[in-house]
Protein backbone atom coordinates (compact mmCIF):
# COMPACT_ATOMS: atom_id res chain seq x y z
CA UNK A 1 140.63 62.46 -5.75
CA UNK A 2 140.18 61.47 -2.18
CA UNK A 3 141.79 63.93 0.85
CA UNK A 4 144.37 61.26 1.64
CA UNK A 5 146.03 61.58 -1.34
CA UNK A 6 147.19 64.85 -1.80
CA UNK A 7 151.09 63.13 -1.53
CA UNK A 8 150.20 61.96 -4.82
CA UNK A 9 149.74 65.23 -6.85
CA UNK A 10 153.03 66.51 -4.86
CA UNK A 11 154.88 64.02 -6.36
CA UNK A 12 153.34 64.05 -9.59
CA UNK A 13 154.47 67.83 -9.30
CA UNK A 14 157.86 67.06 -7.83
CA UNK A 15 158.44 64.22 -10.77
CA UNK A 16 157.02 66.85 -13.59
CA UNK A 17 159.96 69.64 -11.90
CA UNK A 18 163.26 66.80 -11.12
CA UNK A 19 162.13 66.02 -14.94
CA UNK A 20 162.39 69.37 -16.44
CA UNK A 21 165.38 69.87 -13.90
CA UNK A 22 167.21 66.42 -15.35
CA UNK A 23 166.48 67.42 -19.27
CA UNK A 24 168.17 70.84 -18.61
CA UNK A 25 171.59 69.36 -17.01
CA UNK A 26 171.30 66.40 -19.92
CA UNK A 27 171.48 68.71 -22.79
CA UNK A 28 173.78 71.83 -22.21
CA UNK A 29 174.02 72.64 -25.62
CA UNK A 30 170.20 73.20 -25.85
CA UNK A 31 169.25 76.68 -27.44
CA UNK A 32 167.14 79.27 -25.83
CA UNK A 33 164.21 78.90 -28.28
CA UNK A 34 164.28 74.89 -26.83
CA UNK A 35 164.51 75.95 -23.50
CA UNK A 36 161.79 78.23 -23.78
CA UNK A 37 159.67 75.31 -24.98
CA UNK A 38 160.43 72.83 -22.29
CA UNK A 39 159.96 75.69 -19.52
CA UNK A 40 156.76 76.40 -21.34
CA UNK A 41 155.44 72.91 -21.13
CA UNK A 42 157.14 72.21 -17.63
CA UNK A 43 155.31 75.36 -16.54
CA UNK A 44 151.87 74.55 -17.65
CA UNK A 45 152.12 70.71 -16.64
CA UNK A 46 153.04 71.60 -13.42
CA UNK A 47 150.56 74.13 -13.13
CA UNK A 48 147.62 72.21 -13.98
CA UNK A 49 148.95 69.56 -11.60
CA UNK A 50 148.74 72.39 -8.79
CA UNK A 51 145.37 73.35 -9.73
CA UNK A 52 143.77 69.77 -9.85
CA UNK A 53 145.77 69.29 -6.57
CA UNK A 54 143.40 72.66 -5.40
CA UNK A 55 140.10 71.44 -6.78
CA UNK A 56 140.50 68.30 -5.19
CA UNK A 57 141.02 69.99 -1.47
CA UNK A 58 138.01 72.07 -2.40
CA UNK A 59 135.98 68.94 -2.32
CA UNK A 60 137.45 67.51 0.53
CA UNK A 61 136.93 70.52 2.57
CA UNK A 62 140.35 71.42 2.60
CA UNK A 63 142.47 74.81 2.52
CA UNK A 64 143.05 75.03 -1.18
CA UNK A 65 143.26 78.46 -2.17
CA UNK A 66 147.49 79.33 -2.23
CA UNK A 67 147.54 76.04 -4.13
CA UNK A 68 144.95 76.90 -6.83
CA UNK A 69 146.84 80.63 -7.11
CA UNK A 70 150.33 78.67 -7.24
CA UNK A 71 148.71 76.67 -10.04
CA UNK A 72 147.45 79.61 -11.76
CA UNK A 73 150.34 81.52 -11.84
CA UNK A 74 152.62 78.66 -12.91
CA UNK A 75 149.88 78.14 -16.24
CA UNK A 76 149.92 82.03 -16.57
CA UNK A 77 153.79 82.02 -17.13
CA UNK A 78 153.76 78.84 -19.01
CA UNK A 79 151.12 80.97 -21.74
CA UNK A 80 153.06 83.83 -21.55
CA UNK A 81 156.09 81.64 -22.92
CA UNK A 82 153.96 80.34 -25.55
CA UNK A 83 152.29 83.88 -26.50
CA UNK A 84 156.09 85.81 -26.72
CA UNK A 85 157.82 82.78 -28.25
CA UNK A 86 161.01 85.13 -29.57
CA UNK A 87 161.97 85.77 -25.72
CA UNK A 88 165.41 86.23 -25.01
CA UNK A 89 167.45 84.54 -22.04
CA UNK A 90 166.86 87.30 -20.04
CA UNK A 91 163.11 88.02 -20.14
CA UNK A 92 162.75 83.98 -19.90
CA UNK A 93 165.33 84.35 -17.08
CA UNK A 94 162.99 87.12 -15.32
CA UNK A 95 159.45 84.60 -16.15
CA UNK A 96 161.16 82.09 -13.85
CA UNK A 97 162.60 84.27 -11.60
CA UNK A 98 158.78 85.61 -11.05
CA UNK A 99 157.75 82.42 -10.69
CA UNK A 100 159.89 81.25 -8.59
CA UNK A 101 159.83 84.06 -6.24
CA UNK A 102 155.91 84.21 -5.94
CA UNK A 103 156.14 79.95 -5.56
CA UNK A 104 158.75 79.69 -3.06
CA UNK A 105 156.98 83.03 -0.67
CA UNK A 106 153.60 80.45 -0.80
CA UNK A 107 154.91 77.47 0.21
CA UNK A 108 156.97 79.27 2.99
CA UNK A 109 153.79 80.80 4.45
CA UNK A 110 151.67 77.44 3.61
CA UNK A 111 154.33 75.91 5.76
CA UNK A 112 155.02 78.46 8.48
CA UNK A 113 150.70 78.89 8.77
CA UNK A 114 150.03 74.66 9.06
CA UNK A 115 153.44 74.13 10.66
CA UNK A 116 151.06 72.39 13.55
CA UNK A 117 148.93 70.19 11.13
CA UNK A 118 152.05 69.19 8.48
CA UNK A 119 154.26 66.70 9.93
CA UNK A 120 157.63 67.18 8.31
CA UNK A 121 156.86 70.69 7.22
CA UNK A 122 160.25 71.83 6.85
CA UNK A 123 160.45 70.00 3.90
CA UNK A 124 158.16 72.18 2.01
CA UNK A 125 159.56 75.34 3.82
CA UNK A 126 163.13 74.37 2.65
CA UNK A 127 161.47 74.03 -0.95
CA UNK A 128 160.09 77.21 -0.89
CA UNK A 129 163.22 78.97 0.20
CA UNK A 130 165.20 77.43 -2.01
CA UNK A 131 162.89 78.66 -4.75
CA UNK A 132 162.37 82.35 -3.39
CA UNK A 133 165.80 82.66 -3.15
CA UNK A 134 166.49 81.84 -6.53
CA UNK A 135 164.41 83.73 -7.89
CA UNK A 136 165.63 86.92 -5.75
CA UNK A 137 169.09 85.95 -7.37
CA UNK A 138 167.93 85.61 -10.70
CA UNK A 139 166.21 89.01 -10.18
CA UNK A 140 169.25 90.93 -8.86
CA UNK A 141 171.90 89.35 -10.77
CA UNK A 142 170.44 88.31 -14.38
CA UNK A 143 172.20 85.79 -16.00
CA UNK A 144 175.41 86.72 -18.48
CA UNK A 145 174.37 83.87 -20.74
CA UNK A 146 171.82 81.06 -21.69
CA UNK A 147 174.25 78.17 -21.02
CA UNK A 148 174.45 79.98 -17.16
CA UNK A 149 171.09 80.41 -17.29
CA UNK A 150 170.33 76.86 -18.19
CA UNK A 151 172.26 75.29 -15.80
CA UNK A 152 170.67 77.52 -12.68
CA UNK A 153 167.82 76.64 -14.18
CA UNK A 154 168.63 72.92 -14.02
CA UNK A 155 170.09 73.16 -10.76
CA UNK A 156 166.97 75.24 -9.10
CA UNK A 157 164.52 72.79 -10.87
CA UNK A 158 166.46 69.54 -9.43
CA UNK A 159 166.90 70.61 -6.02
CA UNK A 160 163.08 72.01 -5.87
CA UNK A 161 161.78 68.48 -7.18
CA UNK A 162 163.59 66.11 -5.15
CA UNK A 163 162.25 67.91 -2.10
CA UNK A 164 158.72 68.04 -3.67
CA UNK A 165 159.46 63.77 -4.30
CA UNK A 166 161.07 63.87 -0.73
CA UNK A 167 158.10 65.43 0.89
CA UNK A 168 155.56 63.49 -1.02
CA UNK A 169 157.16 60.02 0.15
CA UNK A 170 156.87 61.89 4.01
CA UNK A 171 153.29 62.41 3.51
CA UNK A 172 152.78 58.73 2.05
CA UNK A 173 154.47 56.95 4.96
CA UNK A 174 152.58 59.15 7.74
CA UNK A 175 149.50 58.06 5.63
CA UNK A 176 149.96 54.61 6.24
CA UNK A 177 151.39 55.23 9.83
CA UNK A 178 147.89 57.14 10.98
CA UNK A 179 145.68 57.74 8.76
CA UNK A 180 144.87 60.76 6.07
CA UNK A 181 147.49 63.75 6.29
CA UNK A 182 146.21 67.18 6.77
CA UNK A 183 146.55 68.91 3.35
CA UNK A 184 149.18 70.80 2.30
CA UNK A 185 147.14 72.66 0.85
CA UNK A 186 146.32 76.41 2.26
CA UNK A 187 143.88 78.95 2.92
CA UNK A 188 140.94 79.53 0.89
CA UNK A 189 137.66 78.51 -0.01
């Protein structure tokens, strides 16, 4: 994948999190052991997404290393789901609150540490707050139930994609405006 098109992967990431985001808000009713599934999958999609988005800035000569460990630690989670299928709300509430956390603190440095090279950076800062603080709150304040849980969970996912979707279309139109974006990709190899 060539340098200039690292606005695709963010919105193939953005689409893969609004999706998982939508399914959750369309089907209340779903039980944890579903939920656990779809995070599962969401997690590991999304995570492989990240890491091809990484190898790809490797070859271009682009920072790619906060990506790749994003996309690691999104797959790691997603296994863990798979591995411990019997969680309960509450552990799966404290996977994504992990993973959420550790998410949202990368993309606030990525965007604080290229907030000269990215062009609409705020975007991906307001992303990555949104998702830190999320996953503080899930942290602090666990969830009394799955059906609270899900809809957070919906919520968090929604809110976190459009912006990915948001930001990808930002990239896309500066693209065609001057030329190849910097990457959004950080530090690394």
């Amino acid at each position: 994948m060539e340098s200039n098109r690292s606005w695709v992967m963010l919105a193939l990431r953005g689409l893969a999190t609004l999706l998982f985001g939508l399914i959750a808000l369309s089907w209340p009713e779903l039980s944890v052991r579903i939920l656990v599934t779809i995070f599962g999958l969401y997690a590991i999609v999304e995570g492989a997404l990240s890491i091809v988005h990484s190898l790809a800035g490797m070859a271009g000569g682009q920072r790619w290393g906060l990506t790749l460990l994003e996309g690691l630690v999104s797959v790691a989670v997603g296994i863990a789901v798979f591995v411990w299928p019997e969680l309960t709300a509450v552990v799966l509430l404290y996977f994504i609150a992990v993973r959420a956390l550790v998410i949202g603190i990368l993309e606030m440095f990525t965007a604080v540490s290229r907030r000269s090279e990215v062009e609409q950076g705020w975007l991906l800062f307001l992303g990555g707050l949104v998702s830190a603080a999320v996953g503080l709150f899930l942290i602090l304040r666990p969830g009394d139930g799955a059906l609270a849980l899900l809809w957070l969970i919906a919520l968090y996912a929604t809110a976190v994609g459009l912006v990915q979707v948001l930001l990808a279309f930002v990239l896309r139109r500066r693209e065609r405006q001057s030329g190849p974006p910097p990457s959004l990709q950080e530090t690394g190899g």
